[in-house]
PDB file of N, CA and C in Angstrom:
ATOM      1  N   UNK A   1     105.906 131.065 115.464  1.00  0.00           N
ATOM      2  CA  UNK A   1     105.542 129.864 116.179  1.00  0.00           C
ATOM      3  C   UNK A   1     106.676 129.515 117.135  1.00  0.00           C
ATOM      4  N   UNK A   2     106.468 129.064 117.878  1.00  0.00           N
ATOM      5  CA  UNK A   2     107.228 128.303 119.298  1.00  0.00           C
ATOM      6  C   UNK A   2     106.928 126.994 119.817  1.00  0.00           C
ATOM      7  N   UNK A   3     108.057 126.395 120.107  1.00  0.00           N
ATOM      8  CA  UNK A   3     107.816 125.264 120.948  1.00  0.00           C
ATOM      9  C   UNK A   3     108.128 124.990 122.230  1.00  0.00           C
ATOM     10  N   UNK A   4     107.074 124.745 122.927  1.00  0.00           N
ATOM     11  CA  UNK A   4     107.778 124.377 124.613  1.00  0.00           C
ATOM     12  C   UNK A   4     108.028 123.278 124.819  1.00  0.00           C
ATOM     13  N   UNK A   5     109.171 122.710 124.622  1.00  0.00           N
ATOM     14  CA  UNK A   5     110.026 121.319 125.419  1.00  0.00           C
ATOM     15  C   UNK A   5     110.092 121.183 126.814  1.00  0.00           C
ATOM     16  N   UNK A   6     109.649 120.113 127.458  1.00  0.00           N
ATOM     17  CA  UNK A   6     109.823 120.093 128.582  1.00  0.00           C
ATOM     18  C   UNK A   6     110.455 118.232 129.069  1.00  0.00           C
ATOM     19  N   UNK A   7     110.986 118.497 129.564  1.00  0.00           N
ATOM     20  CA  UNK A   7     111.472 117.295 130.498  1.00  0.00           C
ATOM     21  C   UNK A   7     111.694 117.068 131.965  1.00  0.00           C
ATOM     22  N   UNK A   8     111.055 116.240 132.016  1.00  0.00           N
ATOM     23  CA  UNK A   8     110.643 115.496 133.582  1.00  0.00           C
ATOM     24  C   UNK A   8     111.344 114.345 133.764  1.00  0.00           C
ATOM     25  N   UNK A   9     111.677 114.478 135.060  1.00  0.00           N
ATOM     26  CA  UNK A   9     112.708 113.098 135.551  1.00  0.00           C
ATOM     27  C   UNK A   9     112.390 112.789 136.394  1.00  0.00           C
ATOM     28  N   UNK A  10     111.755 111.593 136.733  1.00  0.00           N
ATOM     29  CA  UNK A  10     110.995 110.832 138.005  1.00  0.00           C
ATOM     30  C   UNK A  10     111.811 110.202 138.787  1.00  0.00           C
ATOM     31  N   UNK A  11     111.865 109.842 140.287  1.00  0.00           N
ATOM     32  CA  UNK A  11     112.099 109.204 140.877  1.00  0.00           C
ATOM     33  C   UNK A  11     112.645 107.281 140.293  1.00  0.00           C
ATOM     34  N   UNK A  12     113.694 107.165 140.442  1.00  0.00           N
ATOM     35  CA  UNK A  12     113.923 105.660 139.810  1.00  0.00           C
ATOM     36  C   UNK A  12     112.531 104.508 140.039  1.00  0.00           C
ATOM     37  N   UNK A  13     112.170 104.557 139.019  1.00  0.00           N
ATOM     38  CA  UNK A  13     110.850 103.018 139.377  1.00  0.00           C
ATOM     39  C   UNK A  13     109.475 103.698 139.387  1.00  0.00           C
ATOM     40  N   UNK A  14     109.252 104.833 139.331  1.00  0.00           N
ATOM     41  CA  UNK A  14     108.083 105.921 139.350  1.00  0.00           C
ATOM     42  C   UNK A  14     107.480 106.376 138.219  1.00  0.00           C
ATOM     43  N   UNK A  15     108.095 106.057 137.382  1.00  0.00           N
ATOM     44  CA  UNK A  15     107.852 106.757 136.078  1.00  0.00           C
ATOM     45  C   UNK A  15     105.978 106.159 135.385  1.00  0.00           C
ATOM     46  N   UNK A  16     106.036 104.914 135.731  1.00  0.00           N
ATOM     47  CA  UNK A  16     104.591 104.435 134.840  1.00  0.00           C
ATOM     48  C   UNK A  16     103.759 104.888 135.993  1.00  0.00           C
ATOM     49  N   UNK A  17     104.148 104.784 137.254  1.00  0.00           N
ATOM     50  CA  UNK A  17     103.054 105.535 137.969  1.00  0.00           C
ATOM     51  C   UNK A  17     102.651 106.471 138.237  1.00  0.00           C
ATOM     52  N   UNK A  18     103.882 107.689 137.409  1.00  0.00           N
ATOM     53  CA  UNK A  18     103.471 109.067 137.494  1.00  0.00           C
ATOM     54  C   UNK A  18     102.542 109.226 135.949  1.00  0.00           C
ATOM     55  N   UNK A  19     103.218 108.106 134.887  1.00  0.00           N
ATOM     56  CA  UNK A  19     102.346 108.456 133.736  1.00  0.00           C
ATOM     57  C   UNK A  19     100.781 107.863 133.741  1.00  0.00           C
ATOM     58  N   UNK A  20     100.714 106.922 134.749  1.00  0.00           N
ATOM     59  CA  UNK A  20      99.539 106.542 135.333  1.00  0.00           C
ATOM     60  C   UNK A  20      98.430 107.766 135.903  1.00  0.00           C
ATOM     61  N   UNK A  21      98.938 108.384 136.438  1.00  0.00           N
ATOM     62  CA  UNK A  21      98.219 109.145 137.327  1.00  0.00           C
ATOM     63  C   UNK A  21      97.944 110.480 136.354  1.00  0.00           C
ATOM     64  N   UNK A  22      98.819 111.012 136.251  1.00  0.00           N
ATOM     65  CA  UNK A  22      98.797 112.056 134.662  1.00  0.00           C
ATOM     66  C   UNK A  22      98.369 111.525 133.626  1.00  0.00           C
ATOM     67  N   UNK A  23      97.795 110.240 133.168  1.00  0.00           N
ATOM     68  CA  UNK A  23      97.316 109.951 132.342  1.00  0.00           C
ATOM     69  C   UNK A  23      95.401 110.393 132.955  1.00  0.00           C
ATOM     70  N   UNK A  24      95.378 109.842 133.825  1.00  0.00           N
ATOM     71  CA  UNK A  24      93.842 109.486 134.582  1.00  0.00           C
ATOM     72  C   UNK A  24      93.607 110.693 135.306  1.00  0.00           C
ATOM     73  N   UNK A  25      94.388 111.595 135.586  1.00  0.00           N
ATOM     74  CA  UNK A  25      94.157 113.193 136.039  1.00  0.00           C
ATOM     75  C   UNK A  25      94.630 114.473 135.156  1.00  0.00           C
ATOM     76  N   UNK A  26      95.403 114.416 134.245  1.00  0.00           N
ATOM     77  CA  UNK A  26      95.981 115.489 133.732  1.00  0.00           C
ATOM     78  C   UNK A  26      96.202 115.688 132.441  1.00  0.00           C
ATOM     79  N   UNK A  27      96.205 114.798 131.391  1.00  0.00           N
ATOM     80  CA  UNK A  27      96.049 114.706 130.203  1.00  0.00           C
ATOM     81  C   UNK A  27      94.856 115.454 129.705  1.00  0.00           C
ATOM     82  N   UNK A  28      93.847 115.227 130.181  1.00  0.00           N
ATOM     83  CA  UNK A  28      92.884 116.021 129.290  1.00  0.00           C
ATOM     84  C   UNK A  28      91.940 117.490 128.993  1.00  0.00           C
ATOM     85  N   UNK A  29      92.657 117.886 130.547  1.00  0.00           N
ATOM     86  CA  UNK A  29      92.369 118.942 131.012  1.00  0.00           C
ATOM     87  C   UNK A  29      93.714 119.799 130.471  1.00  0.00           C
ATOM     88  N   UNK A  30      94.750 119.183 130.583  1.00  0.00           N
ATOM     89  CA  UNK A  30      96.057 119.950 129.886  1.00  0.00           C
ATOM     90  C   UNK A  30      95.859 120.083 128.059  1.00  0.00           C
ATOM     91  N   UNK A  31      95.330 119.186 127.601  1.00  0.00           N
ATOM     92  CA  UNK A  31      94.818 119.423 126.169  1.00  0.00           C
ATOM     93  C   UNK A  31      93.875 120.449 125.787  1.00  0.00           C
ATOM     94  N   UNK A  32      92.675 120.525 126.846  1.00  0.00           N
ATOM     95  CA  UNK A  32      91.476 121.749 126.793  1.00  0.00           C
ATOM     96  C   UNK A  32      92.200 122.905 126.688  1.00  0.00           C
ATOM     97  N   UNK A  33      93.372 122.646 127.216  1.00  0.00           N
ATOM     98  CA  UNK A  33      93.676 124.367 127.504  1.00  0.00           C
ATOM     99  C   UNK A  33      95.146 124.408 126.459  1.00  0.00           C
ATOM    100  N   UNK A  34      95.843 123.759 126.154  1.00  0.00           N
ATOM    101  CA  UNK A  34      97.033 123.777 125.167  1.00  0.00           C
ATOM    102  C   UNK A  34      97.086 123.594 124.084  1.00  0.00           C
ATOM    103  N   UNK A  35      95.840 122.443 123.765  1.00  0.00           N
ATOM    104  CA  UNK A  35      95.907 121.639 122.013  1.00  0.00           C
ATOM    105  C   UNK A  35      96.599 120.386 122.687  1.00  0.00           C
ATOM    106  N   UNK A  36      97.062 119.739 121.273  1.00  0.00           N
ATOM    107  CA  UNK A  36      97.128 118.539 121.254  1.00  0.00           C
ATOM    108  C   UNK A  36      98.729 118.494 121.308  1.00  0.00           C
ATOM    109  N   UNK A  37      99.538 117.691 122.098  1.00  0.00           N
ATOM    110  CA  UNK A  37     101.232 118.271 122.023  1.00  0.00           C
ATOM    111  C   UNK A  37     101.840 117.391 120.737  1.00  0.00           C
ATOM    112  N   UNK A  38     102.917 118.010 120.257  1.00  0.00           N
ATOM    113  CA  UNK A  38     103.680 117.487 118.859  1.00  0.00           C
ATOM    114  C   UNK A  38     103.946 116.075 119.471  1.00  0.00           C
ATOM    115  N   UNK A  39     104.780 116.258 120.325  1.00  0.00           N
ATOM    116  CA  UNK A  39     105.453 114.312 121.105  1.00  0.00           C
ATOM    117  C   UNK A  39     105.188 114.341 122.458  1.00  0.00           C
ATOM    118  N   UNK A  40     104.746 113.587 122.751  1.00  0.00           N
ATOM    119  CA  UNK A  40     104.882 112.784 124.251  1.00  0.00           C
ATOM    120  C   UNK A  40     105.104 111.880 124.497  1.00  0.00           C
ATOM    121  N   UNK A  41     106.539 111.097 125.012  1.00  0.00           N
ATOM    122  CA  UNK A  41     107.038 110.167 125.259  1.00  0.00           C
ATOM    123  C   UNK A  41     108.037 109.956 126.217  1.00  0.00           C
ATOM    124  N   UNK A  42     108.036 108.708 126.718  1.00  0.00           N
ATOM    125  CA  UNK A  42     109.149 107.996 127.408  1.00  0.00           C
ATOM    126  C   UNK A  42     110.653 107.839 126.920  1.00  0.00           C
ATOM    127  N   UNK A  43     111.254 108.567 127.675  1.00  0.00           N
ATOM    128  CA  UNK A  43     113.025 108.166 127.006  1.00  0.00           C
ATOM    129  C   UNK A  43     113.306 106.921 127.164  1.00  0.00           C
ATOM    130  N   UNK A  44     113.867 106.054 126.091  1.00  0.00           N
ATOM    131  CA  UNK A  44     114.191 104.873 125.809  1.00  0.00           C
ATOM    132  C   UNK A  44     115.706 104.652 126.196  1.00  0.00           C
ATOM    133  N   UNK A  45     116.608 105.740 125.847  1.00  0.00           N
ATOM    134  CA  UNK A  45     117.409 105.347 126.267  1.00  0.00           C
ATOM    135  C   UNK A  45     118.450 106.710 126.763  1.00  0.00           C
ATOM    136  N   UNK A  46     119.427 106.302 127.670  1.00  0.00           N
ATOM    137  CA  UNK A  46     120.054 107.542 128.146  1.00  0.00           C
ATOM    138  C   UNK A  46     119.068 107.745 129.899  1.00  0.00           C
ATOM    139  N   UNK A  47     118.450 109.140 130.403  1.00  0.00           N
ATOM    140  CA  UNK A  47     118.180 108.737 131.757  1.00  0.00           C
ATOM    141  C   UNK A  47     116.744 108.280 131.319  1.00  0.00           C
ATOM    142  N   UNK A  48     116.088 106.888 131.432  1.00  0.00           N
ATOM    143  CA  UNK A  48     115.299 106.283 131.238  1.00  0.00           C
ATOM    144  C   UNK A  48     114.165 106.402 132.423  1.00  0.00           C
ATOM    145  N   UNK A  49     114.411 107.672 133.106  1.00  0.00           N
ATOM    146  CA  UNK A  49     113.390 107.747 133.776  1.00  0.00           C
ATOM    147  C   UNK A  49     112.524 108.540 133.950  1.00  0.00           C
ATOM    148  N   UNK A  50     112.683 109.155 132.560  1.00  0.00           N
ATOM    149  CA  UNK A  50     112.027 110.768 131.980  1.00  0.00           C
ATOM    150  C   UNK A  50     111.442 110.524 130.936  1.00  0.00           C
ATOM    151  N   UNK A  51     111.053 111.363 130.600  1.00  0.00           N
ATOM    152  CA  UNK A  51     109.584 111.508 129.884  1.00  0.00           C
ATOM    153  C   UNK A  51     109.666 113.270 129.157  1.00  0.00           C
ATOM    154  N   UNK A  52     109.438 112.839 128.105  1.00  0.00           N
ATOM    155  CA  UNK A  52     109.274 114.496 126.904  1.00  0.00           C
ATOM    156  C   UNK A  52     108.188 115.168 126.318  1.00  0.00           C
ATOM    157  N   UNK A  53     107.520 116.286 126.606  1.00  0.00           N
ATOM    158  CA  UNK A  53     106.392 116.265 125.437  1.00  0.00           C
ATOM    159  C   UNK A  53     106.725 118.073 125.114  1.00  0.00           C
ATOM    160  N   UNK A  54     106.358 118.078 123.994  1.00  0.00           N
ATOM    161  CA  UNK A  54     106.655 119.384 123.485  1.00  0.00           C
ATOM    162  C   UNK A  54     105.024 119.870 122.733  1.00  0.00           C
ATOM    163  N   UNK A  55     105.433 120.878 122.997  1.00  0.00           N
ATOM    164  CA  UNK A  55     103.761 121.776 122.478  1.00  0.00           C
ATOM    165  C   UNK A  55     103.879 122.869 121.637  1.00  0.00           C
ATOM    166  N   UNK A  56     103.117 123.583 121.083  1.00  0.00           N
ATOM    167  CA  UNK A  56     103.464 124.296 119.951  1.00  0.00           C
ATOM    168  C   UNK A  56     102.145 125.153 120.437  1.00  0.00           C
ATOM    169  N   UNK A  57     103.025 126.729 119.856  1.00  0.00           N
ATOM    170  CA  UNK A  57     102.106 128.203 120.384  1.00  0.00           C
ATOM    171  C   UNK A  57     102.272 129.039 119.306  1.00  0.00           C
ATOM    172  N   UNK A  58     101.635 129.979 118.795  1.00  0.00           N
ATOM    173  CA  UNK A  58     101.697 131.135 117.911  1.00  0.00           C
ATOM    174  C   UNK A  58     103.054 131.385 118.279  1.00  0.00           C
ATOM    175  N   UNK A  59     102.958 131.827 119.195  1.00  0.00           N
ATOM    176  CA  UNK A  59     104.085 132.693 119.933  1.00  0.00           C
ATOM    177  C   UNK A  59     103.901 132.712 121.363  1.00  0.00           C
ATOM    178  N   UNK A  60     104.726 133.925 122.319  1.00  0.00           N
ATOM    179  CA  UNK A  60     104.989 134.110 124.248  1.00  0.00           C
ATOM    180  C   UNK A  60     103.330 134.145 124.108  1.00  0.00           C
ATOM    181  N   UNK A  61     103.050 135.438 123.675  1.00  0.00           N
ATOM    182  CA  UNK A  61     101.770 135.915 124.271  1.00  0.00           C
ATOM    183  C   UNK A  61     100.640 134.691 124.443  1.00  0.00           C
ATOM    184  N   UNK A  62     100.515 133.909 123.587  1.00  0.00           N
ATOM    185  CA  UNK A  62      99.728 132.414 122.879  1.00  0.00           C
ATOM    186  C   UNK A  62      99.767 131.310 123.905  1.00  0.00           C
ATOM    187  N   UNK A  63     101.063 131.621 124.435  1.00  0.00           N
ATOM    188  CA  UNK A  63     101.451 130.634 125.325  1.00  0.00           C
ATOM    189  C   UNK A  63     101.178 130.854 127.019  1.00  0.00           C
ATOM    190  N   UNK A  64     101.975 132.425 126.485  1.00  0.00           N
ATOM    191  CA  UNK A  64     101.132 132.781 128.451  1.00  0.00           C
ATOM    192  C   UNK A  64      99.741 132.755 128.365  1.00  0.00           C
ATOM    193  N   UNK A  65      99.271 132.650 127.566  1.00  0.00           N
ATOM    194  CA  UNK A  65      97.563 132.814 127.918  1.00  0.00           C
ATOM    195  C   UNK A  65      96.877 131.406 128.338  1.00  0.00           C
ATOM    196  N   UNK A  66      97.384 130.857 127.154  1.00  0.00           N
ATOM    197  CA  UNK A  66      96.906 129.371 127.041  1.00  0.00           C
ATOM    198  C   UNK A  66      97.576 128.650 128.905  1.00  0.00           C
ATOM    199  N   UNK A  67      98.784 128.704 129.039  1.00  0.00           N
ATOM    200  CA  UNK A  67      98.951 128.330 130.510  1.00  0.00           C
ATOM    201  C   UNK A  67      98.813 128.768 131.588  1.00  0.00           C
ATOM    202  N   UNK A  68      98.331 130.347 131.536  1.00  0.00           N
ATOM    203  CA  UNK A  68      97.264 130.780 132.904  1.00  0.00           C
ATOM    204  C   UNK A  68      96.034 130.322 132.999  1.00  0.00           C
ATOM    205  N   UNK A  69      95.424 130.351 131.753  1.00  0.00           N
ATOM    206  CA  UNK A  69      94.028 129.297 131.948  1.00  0.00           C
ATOM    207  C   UNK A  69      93.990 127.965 132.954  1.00  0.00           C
ATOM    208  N   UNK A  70      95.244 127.295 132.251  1.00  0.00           N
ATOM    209  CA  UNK A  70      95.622 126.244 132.801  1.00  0.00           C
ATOM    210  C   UNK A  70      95.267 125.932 133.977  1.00  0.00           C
ATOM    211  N   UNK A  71      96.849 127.083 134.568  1.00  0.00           N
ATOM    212  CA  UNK A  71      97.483 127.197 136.063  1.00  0.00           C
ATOM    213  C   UNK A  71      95.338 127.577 136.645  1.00  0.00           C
ATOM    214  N   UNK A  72      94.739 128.419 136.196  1.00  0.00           N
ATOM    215  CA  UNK A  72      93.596 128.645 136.680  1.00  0.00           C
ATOM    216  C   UNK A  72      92.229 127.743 136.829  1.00  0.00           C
ATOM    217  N   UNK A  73      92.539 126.975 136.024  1.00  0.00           N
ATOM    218  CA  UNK A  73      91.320 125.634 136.363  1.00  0.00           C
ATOM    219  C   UNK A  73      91.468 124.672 137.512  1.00  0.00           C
ATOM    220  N   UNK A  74      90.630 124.607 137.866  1.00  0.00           N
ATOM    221  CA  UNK A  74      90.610 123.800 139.053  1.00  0.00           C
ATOM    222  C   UNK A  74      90.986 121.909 139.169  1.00  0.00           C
ATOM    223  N   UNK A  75      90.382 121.812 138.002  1.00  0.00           N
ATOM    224  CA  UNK A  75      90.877 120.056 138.079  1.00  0.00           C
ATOM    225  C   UNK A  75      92.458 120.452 137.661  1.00  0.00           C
ATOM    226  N   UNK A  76      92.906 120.871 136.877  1.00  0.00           N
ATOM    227  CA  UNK A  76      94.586 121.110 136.897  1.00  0.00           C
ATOM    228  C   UNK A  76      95.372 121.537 138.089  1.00  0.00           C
ATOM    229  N   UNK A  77      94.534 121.896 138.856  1.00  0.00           N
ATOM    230  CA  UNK A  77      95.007 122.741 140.536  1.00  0.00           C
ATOM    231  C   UNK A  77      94.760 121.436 141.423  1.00  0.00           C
ATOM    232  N   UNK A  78      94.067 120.252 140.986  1.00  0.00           N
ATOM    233  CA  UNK A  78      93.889 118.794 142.070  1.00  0.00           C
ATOM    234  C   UNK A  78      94.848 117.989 141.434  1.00  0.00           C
ATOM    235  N   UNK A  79      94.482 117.972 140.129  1.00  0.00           N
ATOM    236  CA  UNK A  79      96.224 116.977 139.339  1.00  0.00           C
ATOM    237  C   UNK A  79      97.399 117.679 139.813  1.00  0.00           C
ATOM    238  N   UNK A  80      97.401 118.731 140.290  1.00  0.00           N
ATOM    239  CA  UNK A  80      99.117 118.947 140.581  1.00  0.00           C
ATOM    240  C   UNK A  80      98.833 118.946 142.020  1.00  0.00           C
ATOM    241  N   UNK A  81      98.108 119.010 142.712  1.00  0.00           N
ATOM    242  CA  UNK A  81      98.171 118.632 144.477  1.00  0.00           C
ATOM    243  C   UNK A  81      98.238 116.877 144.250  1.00  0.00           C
ATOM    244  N   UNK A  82      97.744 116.159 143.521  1.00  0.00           N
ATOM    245  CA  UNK A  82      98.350 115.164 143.860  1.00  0.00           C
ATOM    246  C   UNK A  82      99.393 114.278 143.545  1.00  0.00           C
ATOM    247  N   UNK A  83      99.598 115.171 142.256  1.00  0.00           N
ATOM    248  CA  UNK A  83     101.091 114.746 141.811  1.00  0.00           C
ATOM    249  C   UNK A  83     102.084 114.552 142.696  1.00  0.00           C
ATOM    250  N   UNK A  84     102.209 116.270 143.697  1.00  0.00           N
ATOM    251  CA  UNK A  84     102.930 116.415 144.569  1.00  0.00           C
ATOM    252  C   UNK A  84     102.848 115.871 145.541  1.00  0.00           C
ATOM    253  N   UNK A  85     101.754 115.230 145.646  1.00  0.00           N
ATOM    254  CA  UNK A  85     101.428 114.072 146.965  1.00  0.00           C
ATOM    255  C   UNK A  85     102.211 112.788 146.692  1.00  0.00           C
ATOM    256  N   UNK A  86     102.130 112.769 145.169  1.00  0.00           N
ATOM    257  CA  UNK A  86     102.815 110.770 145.222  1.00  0.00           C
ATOM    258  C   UNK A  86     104.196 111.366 145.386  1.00  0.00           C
ATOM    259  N   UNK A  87     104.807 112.464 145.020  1.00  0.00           N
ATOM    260  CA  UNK A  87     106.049 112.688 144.780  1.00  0.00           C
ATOM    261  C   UNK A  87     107.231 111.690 143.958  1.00  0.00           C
ATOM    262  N   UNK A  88     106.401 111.334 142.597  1.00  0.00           N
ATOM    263  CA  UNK A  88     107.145 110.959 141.736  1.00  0.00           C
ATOM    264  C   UNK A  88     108.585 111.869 141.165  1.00  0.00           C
ATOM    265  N   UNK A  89     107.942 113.068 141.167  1.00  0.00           N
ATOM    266  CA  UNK A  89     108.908 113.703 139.966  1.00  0.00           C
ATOM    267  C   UNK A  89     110.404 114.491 140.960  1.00  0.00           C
ATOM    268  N   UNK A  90     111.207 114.132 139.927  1.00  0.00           N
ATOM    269  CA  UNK A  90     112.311 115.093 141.245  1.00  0.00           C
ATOM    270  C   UNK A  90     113.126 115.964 140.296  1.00  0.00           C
ATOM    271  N   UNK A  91     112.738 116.227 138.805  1.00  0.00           N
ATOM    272  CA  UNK A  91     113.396 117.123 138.158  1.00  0.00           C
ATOM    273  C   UNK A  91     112.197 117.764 137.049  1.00  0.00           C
ATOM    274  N   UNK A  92     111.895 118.698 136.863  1.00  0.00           N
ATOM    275  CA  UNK A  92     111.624 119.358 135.133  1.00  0.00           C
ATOM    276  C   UNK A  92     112.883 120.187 134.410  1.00  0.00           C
ATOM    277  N   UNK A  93     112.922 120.407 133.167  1.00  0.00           N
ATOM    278  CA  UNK A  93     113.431 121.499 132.456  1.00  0.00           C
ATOM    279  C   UNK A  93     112.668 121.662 131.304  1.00  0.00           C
ATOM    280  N   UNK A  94     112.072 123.005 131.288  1.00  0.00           N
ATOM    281  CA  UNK A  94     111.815 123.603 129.966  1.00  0.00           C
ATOM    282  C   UNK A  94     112.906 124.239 129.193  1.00  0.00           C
ATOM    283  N   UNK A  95     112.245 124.564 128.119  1.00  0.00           N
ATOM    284  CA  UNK A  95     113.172 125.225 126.992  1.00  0.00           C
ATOM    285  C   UNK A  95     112.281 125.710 125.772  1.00  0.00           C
ATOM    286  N   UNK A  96     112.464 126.563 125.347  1.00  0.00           N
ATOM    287  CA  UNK A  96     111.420 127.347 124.334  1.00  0.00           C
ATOM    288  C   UNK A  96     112.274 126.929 123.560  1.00  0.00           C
ATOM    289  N   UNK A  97     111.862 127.001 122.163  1.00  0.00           N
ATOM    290  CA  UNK A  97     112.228 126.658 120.513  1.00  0.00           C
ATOM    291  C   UNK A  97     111.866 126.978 119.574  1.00  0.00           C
ATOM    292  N   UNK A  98     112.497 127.709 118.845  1.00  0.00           N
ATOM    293  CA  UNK A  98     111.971 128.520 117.699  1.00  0.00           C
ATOM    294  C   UNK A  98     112.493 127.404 116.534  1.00  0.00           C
ATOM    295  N   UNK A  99     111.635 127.626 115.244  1.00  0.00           N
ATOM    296  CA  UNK A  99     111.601 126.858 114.142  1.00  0.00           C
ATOM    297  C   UNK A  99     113.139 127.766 113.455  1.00  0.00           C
ATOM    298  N   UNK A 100     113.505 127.052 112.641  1.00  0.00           N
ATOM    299  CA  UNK A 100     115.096 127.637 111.943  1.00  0.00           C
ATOM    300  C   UNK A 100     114.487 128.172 110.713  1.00  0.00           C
ATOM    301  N   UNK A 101     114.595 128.931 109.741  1.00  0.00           N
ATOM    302  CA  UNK A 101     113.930 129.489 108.626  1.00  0.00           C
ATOM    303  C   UNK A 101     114.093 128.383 107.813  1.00  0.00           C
ATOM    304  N   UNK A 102     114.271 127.618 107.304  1.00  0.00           N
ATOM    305  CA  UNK A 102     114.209 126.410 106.519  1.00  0.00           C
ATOM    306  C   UNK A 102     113.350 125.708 106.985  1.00  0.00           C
ATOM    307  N   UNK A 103     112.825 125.672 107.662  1.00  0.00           N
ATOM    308  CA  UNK A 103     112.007 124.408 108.510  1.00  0.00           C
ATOM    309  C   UNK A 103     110.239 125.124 108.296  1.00  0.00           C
ATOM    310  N   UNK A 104     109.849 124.590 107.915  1.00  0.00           N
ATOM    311  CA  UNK A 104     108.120 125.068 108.241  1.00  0.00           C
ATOM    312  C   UNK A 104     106.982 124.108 109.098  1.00  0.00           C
ATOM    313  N   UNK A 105     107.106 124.688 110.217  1.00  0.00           N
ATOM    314  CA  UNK A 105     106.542 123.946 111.254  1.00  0.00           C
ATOM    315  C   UNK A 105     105.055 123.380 110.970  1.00  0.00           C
ATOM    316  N   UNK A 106     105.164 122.207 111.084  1.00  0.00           N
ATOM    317  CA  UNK A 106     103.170 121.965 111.274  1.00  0.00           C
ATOM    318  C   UNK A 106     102.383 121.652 112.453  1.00  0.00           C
ATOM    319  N   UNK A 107     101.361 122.204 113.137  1.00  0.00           N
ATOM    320  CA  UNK A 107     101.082 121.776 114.152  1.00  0.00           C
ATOM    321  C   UNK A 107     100.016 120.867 114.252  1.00  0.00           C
ATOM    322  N   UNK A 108     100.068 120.169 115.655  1.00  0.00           N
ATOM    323  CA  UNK A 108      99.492 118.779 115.497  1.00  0.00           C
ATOM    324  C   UNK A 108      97.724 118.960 115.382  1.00  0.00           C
TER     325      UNK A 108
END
């Protein structure tokens, strides 16, 4: 199993209106094709203008599949033309994550 962490850093003051818009364009079409993600949330504190959600895959192969679908649907291809239209976001970073052998992952 794997986890994809990702973090997004919006423009100062942008943030509810990018989760606005990704809420009402991109949330549910990103679920059809990923599952349901472990966390999605707003950073409270530290750069407070980002936002986290992490997702969980068998594994690479699980994951490239599941996000070419993605990248290949069409309402996910208009949520990211207009994302890039409001131009909220001015940073991502991913990061893959493997579970530690003590740990037994559950997915959501």
């Amino acid at each position: 199993m794997i986890y994809d962490h990702r973090t997004y850093t919006c423009r100062p003051g942008t943030i509810r209106k990018h989760l606005t818009l990704y809420g009402e364009h991109g949330f549910d079409v990103q679920r059809r094709h990923l599952g349901e993600p472990i966390v999605y949330g707003a950073v409270e504190t530290g750069d407070v203008n980002s936002y986290v959600h992490i997702w969980c895959y068998d594994d690479a192969a699980d994951r490239a599949a599941r996000r070419a679908a993605l990248a290949a649907d069409p309402e996910w291809q208009v949520y990211l033309k207009r994302s890039a239209e409001a131009g909220y976001l001015v940073s991502q970073v991913n990061q893959l994550l493997a579970p530690v052998p003590f740990f037994t992952p559950k997915r959501g």
